[in-house]
Protein backbone atom coordinates (compact mmCIF):
# COMPACT_ATOMS: atom_id res chain seq x y z
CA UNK A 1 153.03 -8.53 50.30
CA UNK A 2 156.59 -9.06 50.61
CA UNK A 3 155.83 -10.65 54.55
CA UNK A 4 153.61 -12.42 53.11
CA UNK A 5 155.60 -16.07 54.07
CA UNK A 6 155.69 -14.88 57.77
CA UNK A 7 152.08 -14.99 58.41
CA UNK A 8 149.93 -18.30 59.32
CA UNK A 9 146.59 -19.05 58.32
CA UNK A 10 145.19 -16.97 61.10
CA UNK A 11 147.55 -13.92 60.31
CA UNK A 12 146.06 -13.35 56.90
CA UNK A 13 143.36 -14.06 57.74
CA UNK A 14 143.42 -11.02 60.31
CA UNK A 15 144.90 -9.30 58.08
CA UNK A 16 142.38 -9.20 55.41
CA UNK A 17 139.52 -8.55 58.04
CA UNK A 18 141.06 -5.55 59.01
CA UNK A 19 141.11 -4.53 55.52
CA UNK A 20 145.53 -4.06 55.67
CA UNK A 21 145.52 -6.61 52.16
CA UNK A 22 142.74 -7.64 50.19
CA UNK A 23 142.13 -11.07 49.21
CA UNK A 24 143.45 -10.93 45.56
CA UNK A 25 147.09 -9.55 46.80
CA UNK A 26 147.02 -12.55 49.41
CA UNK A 27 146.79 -14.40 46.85
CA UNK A 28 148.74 -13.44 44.17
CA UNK A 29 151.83 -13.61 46.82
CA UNK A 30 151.01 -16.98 46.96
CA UNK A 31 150.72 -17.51 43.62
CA UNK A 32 154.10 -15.31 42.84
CA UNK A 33 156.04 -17.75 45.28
CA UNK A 34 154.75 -20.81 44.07
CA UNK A 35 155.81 -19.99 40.28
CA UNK A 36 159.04 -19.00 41.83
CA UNK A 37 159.22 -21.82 44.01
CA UNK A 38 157.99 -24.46 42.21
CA UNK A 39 160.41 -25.34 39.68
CA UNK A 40 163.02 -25.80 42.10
CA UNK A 41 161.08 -27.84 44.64
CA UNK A 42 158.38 -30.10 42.07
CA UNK A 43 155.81 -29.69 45.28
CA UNK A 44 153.14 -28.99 43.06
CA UNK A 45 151.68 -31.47 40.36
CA UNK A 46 148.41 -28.90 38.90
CA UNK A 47 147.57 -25.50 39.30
CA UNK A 48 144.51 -23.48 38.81
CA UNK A 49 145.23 -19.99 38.86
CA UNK A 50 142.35 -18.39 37.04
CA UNK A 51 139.52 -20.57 39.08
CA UNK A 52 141.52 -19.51 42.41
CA UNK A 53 141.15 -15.67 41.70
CA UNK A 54 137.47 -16.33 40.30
CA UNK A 55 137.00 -17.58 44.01
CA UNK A 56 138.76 -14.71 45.65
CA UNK A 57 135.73 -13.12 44.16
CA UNK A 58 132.97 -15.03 45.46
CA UNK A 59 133.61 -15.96 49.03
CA UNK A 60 132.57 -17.48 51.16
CA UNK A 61 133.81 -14.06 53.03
CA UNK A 62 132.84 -14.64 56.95
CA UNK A 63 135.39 -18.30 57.50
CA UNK A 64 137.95 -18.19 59.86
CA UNK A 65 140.59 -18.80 57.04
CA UNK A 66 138.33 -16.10 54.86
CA UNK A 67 141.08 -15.43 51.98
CA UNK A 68 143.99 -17.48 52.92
CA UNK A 69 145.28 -19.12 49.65
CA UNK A 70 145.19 -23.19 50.28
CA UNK A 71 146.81 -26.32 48.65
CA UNK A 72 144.71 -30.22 48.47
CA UNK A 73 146.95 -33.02 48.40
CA UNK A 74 146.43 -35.16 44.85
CA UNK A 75 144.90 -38.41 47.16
CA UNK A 76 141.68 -38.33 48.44
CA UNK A 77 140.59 -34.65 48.67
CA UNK A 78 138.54 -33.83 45.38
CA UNK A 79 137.80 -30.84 43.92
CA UNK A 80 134.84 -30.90 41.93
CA UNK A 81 136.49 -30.02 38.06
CA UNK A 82 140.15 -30.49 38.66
CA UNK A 83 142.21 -33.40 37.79
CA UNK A 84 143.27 -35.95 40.17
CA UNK A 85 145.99 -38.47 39.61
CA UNK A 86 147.13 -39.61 43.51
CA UNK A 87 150.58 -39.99 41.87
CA UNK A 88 149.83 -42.40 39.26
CA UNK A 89 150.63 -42.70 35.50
CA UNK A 90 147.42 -44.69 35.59
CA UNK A 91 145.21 -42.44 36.82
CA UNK A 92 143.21 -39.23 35.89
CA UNK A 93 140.53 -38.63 36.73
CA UNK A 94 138.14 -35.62 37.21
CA UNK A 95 135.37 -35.85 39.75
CA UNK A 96 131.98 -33.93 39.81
CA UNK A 97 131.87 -33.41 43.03
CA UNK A 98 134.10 -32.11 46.30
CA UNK A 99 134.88 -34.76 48.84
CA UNK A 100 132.88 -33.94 51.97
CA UNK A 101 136.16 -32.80 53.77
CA UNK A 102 137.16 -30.24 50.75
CA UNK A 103 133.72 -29.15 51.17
CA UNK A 104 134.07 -28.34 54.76
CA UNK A 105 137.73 -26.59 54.00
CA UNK A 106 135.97 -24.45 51.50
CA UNK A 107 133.65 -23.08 53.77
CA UNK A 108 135.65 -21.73 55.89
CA UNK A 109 137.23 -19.25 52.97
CA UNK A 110 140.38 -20.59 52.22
CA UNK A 111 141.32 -20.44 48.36
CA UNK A 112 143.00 -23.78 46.97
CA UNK A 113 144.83 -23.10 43.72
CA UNK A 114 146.49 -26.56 43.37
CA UNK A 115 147.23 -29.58 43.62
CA UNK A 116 150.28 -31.16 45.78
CA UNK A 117 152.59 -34.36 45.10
CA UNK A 118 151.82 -37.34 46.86
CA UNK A 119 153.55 -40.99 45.59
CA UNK A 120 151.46 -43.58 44.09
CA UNK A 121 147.96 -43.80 45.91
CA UNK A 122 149.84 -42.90 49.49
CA UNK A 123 151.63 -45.88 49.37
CA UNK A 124 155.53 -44.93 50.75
CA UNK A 125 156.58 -42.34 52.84
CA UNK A 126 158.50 -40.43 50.27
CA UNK A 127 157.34 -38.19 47.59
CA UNK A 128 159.04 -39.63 45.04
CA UNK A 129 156.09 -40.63 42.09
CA UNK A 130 157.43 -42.05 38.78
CA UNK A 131 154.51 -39.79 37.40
CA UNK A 132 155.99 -36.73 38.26
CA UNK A 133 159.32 -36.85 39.54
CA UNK A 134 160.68 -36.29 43.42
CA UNK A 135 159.45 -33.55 45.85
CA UNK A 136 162.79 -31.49 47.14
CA UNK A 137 163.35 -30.97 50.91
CA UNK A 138 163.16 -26.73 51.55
CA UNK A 139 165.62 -27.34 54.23
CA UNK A 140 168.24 -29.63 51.33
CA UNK A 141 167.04 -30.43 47.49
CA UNK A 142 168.14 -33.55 46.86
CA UNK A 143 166.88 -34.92 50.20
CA UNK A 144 162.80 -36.70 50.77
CA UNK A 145 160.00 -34.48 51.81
CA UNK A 146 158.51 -37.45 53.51
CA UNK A 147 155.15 -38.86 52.21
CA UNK A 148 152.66 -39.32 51.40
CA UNK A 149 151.34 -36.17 52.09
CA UNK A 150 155.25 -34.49 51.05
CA UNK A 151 153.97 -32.05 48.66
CA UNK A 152 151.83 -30.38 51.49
CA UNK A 153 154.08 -30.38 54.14
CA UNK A 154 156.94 -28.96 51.42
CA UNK A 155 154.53 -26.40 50.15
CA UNK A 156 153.80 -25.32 53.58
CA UNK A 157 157.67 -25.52 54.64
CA UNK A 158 158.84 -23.26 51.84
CA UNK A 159 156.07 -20.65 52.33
CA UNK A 160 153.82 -21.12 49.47
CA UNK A 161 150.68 -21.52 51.76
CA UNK A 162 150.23 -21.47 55.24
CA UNK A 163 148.34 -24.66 55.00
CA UNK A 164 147.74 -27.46 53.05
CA UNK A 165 145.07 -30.13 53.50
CA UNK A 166 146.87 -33.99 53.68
CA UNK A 167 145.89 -37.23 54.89
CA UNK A 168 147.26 -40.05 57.18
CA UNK A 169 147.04 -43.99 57.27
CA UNK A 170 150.41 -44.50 58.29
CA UNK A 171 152.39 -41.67 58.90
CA UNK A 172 151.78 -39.48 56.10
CA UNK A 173 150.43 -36.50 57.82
CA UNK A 174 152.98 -36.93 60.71
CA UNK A 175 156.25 -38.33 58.74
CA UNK A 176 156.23 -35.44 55.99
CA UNK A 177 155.49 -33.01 58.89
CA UNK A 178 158.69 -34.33 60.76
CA UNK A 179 160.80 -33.98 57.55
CA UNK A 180 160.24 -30.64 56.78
CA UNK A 181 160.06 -28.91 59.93
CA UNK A 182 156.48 -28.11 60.48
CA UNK A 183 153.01 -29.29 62.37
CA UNK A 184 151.12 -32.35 61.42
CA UNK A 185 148.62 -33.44 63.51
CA UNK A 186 146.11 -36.38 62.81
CA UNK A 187 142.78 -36.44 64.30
CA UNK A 188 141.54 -39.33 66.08
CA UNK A 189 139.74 -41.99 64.10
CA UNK A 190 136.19 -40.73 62.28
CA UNK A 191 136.82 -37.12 63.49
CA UNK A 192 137.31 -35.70 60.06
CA UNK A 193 135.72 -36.79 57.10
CA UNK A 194 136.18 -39.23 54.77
CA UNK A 195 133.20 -39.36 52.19
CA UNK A 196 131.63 -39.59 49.90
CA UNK A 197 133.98 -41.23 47.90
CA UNK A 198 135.40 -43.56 50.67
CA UNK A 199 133.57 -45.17 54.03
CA UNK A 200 136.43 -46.72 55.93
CA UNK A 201 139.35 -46.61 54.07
CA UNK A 202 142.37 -48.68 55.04
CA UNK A 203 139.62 -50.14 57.60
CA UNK A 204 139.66 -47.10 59.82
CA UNK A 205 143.47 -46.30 59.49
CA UNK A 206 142.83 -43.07 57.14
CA UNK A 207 142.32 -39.29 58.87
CA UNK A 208 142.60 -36.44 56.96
CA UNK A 209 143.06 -32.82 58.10
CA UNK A 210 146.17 -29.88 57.37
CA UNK A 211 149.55 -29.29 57.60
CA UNK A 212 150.45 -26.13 58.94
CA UNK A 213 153.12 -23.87 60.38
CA UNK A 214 151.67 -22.79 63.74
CA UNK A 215 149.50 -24.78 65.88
CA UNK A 216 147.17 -22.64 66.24
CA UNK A 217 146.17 -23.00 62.46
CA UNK A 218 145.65 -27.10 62.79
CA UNK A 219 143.29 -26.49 65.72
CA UNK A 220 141.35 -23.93 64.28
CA UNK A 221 140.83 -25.53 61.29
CA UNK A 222 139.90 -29.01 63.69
CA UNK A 223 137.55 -27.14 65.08
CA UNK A 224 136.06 -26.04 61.86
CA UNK A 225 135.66 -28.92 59.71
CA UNK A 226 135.47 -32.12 62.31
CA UNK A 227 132.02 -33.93 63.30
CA UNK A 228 129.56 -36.48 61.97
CA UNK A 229 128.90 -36.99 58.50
CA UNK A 230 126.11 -38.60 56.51
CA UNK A 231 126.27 -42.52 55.78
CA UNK A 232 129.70 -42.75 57.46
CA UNK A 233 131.29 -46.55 59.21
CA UNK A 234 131.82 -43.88 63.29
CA UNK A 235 129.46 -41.74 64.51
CA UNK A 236 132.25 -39.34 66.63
CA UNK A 237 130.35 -36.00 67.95
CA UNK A 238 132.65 -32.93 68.02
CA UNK A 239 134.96 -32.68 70.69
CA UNK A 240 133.39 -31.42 73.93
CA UNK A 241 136.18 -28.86 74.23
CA UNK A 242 137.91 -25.83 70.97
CA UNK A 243 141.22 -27.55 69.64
CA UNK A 244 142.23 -23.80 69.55
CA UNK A 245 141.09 -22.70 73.20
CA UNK A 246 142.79 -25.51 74.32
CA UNK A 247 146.41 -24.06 72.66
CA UNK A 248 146.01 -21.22 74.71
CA UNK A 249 145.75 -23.12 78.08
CA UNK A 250 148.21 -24.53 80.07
CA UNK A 251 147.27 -27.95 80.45
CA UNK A 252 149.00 -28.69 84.03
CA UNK A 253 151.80 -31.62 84.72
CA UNK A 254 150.96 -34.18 82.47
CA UNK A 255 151.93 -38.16 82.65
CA UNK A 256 154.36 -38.16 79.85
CA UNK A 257 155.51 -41.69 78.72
CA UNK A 258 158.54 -41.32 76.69
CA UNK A 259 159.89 -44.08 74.37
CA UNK A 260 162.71 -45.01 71.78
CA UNK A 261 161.88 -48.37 70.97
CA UNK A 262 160.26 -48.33 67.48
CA UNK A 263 157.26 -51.16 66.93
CA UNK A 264 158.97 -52.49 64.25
CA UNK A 265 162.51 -54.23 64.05
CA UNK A 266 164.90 -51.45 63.01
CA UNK A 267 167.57 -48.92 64.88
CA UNK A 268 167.29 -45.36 65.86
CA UNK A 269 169.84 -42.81 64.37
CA UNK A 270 171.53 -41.25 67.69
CA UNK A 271 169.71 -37.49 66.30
CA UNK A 272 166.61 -39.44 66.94
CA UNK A 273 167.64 -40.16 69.95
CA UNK A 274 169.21 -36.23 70.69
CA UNK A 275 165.82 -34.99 69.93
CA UNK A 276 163.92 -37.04 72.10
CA UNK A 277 166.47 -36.24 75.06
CA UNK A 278 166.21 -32.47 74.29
CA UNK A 279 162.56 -32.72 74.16
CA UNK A 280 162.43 -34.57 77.35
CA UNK A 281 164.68 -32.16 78.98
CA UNK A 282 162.05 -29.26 77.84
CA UNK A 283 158.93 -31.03 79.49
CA UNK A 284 160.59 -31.58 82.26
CA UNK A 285 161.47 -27.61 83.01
CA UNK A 286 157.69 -27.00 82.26
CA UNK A 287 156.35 -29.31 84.85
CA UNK A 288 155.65 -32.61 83.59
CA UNK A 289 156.05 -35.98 84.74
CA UNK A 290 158.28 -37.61 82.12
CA UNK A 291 159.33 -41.58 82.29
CA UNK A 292 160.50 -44.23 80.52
CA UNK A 293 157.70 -46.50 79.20
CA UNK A 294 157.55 -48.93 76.68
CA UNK A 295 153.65 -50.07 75.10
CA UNK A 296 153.50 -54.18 75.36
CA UNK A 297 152.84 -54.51 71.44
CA UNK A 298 153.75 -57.74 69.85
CA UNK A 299 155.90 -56.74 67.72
CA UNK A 300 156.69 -59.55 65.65
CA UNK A 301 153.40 -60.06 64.07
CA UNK A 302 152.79 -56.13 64.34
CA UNK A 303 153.97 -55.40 60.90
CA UNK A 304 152.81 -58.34 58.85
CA UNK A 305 148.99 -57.66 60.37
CA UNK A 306 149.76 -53.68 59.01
CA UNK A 307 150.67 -54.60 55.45
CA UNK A 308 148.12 -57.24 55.28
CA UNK A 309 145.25 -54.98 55.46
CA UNK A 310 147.16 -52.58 53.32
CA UNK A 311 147.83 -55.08 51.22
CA UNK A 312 144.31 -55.83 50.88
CA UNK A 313 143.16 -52.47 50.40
CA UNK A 314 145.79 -52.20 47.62
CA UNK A 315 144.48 -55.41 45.50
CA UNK A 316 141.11 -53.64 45.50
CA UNK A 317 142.31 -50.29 44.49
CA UNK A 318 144.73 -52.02 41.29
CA UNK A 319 141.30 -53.83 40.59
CA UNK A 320 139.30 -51.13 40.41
CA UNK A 321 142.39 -49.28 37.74
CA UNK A 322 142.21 -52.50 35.42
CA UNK A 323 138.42 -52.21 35.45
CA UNK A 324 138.48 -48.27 34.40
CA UNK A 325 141.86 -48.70 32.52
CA UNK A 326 142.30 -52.08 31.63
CA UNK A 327 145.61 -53.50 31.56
CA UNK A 328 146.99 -51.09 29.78
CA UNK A 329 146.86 -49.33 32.86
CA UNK A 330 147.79 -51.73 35.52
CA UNK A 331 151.35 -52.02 32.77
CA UNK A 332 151.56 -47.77 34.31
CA UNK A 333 151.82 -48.59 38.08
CA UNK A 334 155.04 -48.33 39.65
CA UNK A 335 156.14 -52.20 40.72
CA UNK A 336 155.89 -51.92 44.42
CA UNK A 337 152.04 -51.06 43.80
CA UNK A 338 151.64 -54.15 41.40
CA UNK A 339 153.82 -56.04 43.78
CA UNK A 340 151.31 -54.99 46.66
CA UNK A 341 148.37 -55.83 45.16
CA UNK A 342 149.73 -59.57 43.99
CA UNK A 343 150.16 -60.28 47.87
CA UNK A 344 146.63 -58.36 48.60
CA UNK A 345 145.29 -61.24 46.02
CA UNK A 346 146.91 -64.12 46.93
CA UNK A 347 145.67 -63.55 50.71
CA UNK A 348 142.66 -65.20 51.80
CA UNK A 349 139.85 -63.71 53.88
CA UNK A 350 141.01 -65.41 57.16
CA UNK A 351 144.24 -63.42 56.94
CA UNK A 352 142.47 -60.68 56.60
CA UNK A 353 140.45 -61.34 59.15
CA UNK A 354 143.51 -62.70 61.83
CA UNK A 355 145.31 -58.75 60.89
CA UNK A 356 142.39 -57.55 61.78
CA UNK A 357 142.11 -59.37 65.19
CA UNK A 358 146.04 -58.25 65.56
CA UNK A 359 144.70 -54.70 65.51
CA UNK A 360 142.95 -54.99 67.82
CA UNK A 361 145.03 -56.50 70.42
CA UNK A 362 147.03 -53.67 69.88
CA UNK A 363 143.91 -50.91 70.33
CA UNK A 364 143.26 -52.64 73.47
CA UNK A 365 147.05 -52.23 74.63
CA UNK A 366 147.32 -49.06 73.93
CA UNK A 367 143.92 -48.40 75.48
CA UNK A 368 145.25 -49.41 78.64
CA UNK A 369 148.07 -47.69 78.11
CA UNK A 370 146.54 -44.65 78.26
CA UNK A 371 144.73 -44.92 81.37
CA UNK A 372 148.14 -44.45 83.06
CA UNK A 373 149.81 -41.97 80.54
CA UNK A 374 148.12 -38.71 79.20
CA UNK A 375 150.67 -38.76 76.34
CA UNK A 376 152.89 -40.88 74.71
CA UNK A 377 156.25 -39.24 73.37
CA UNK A 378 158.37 -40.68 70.45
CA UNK A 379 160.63 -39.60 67.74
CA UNK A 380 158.37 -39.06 64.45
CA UNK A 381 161.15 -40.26 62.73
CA UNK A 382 163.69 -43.04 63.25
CA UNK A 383 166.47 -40.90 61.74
CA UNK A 384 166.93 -37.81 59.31
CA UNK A 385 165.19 -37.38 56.43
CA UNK A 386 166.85 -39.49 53.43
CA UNK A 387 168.61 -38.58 50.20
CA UNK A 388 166.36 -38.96 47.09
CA UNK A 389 166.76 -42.61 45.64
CA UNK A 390 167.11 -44.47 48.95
CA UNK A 391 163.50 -45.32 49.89
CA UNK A 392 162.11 -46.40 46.47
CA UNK A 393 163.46 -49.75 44.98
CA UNK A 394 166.01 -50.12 42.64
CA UNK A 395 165.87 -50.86 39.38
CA UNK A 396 166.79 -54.42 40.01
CA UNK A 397 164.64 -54.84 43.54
CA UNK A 398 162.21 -53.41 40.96
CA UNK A 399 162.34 -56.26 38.70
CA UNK A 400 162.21 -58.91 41.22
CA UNK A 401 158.81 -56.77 42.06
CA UNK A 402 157.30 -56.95 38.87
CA UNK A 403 157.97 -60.77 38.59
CA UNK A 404 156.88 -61.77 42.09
CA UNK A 405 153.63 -59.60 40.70
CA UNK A 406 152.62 -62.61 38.75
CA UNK A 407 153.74 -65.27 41.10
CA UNK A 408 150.48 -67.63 42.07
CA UNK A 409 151.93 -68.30 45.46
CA UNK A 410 152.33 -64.44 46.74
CA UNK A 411 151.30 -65.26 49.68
CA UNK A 412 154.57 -67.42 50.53
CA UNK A 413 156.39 -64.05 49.99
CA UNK A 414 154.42 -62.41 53.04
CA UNK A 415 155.37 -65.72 55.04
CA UNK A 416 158.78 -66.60 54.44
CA UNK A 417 160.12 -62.47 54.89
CA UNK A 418 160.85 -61.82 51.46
CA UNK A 419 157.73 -58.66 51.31
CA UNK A 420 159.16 -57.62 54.89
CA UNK A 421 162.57 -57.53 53.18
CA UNK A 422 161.35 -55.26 50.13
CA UNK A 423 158.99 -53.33 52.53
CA UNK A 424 161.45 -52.22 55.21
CA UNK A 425 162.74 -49.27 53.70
CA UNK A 426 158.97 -48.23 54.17
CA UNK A 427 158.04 -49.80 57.57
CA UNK A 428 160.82 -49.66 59.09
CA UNK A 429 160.37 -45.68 59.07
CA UNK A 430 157.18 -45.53 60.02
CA UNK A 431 158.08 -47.30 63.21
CA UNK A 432 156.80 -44.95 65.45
CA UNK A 433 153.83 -43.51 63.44
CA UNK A 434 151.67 -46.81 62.19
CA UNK A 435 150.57 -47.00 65.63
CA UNK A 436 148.08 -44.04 65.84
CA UNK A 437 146.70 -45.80 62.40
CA UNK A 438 145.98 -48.61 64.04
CA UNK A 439 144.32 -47.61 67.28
CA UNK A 440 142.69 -44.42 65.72
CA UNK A 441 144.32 -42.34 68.19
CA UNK A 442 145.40 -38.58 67.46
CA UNK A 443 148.96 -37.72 67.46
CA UNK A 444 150.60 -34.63 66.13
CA UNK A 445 154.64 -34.27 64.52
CA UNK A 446 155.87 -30.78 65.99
CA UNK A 447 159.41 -29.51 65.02
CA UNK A 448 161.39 -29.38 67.96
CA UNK A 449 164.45 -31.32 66.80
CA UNK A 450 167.44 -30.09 63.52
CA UNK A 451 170.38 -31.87 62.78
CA UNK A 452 173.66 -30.30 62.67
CA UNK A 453 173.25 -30.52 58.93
CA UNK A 454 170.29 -28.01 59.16
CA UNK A 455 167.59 -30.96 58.62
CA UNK A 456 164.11 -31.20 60.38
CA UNK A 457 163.27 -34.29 62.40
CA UNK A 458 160.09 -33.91 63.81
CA UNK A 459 159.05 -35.26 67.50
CA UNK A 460 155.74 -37.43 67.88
CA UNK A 461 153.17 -36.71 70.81
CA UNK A 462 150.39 -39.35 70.74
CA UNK A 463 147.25 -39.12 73.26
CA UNK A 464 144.10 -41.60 73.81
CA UNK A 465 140.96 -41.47 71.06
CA UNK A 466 139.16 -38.31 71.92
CA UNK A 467 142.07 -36.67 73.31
CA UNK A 468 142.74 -34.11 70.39
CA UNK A 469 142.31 -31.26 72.73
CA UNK A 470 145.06 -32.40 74.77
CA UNK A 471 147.50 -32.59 72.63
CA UNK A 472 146.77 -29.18 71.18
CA UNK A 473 147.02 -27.52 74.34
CA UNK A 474 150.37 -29.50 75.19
CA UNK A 475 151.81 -28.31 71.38
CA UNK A 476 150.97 -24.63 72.33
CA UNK A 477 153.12 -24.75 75.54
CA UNK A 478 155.65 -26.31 73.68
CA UNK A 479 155.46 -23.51 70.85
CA UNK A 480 155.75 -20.95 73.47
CA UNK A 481 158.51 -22.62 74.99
CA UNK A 482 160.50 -23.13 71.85
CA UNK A 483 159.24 -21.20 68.90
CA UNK A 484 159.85 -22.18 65.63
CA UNK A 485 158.21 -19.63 63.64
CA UNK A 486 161.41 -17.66 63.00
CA UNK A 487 163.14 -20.87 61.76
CA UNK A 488 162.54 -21.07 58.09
CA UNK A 489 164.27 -22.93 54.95
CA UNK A 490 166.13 -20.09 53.15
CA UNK A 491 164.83 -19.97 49.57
């Protein structure tokens, strides 16, 4: 199948129905180009090669995705059998059973033969784990695939699947999307999954779902695996109208509010800023309403009410390592993550509780919002994607990590700036993405924007909760309008 890297999800998938290409040369293309690719790119942490053509055998042979070889991100998405790490030197494990969402990607054929990069337990937005060294940008090696899901969205920019399953509670389907020059779209809160494993993780912020090259793909497989599951914190029905019928419809002038002020104190990179204006200009000639609009968040407690909860979350998760691991394997985590879970600790419950309250001031802002707008249009990123080595800490910002880890009086760190101070290189990306965490709304990265360096950066369309179908059908007119299908990293 030497096309084989031109086709989406739905392509082969055609493709096999028809009987052109069976399901074993599907995926032994995919398998050629990611022992090709692979070594160059370190987008792939585990591979299993042999259980992946045993499936090919097996089915299930009537899915939408029937055939179509398949990556799962190493956070969250279990596959009964296979080792899972979520980026960790501390971690691996091997669970008996799927995840509810891998179950639901399973049935509807696709054929996962590995395992994608992600950094420590989701925790940055660049792919850069000390367990297995840095994902490499398709588009420039050397440069960040975004994160946490940046092993997907590479895989998927460089050809190796059509799709790969990620998740988002903070960017991470969205931001590695943006970098390298694909679709990430994440669902509105409780849409997808999230069991068994997990019941509201990150209180809600959490969605999983795919990264993909064509829209179409991303809706079809929204269609597929969202609605209710057993035992979990929202009961969300399935949307009253098909993701993918909706990217075939045109979906009339919409209210478009459009936006370059991030929600958390940093700049914008003037190619931000040349994307948005091109993308504007684009809506415009298709008939929408486009304005300047600015949400009312507060945002100077925005971003201290974010990493509190995160925070939080992350004390529990290092607590539940030393209990499996001991401290021999809290010693393995990278210092940011022991540095995250000392101000988790050293937080009381009425923090917790007052970040909590924060959120949601800003769900009911954004709700209101949205009864004006239809969407919401931002940069995905606040600039290019960066070199390797400029997001993580440095050795000696790492050192001051590791000793603030065992600091009593954390919490002063939180309060007097210093966490905001080793956090920005994080947060201050993520300026325009944490939002959709927060509220639970859907919002989805498409690639309408490259530098004149021949990087991605990815432009953010963000609707109200429920509103999936909306977006969808917006991103197909804008796929028409300005294809990107054609436009691939050469490799």
């Amino acid at each position: 199948m030497k096309e084989y890297a031109a086709y989406d999800g739905m392509g082969l998938a055609d493709l096999i129905r028809k009987g052109d290409v069976s399901r074993a040369e599907v995926l032994e293309a995919a398998l050629a180009r990611a022992e090709r690719l692979n070594p160059r790119l370190n987008v792939i942490v585990h591979m299993f090669k042999e259980r992946a053509r045993q499936m090919v055998q097996e089915g299930p042979h009537n899915g939408p995705f029937s055939g179509v070889p398949f990556l799962l991100k190493d956070l969250m998405d279990n596959f009964a059998g296979e080792p899972i790490s979520m980026g960790s030197r501390a971690v691996r494990e091997i669970p008996a059973d799927h995840s509810e969402l891998v179950s639901r990607y399973l049935a509807t054929g696709v054929i996962p033969f590995g395992k994608t990069s992600t950094p420590e337990f989701g925790l940055t937005i660049t792919t850069e784990p000390k367990a297995f060294g840095p994902a490499h940008n398709p588009w420039k090696e050397g440069f960040s695939t975004g994160g946490s899901s940046g092993g997907s969205a590479a895989a998927v920019a460089a050809g190796i699947v059509p799709m790969a399953s990620a998740n988002d509670g903070g960017g991470s389907i969205r931001f590695p999307a943006a970098c390298c020059g694909v679709v990430g779209f994440k669902p509105s809160r409780g849409l997808t999954p999230v069991g068994p494993e997990f019941g509201e993780p990150w209180e809600g912020a959490v969605s999983g779902h795919v990264i993909t090259r064509s829209v179409r793909d991303s809706a079809a497989m929204l269609d597929a695996v969202s609605g209710p599951e057993t035992g979990a914190a929202y009961r969300v029905s399935r949307l009253d109208r098909s993701c993918l019928a909706a990217c075939e419809e045109v979906p009339g002038s919409l209210r478009i509010a459009v936006s370059s002020r991030p929600m958390v104190k940093t700049g914008v990179d003037e190619e931000a800023r040349k994307g948005l204006s091109k993308t504007v200009h684009l809506l415009q000639s298709m008939g929408h309403c486009v304005d300047e609009a600015d949400p009312a968040v507060d945002r100077s407690r925005f971003w201290k009410d974010y990493l509190t909860v995160v925070c939080g979350h992350t004390a529990a998760l290092v607590y539940r390592v030393k209990q499996k691991g001991g401290m021999v394997a809290v010693r393995k985590l990278e210092p940011a993550t022991r540095n995250m879970a000392a101000l988790g600790r050293s937080l009381s419950a009425m923090d917790f509780v007052r970040a909590k309250e924060g959120w949601h001031s800003v769900q009911l802002e954004m709700g209101r919002f949205f009864e004006k707008w239809d969407v919401l249009l931002t940069p995905s990123l606040i600039g290019p994607p960066a070199r390797h080595g400029v997001i993580p800490p440095s050795a000696v910002e790492e050192a001051l990590l590791v000793a603030g880890s065992w600091l009593p009086g954390s919490r002063v760190l939180l309060q007097s700036g210093l966490a905001r101070f080793f956090a920005a290189p994080t947060l201050s990306r993520m300026a325009f993405t944490i939002c959709g965490n927060i509220t639970g709304q859907p919002g989805i990265s498409l690639p309408l924007h490259w530098t004149d360096e021949g990087l991605p950066l990815g432009m953010l369309f963000t609707a109200a909760m429920g509103r999936d179908a909306t977006l969808f059908s917006l991103a197909g007119q804008l796929e028409r309008a300005a294809p990107w299908a054609d436009r691939r990293p050469r490799l």
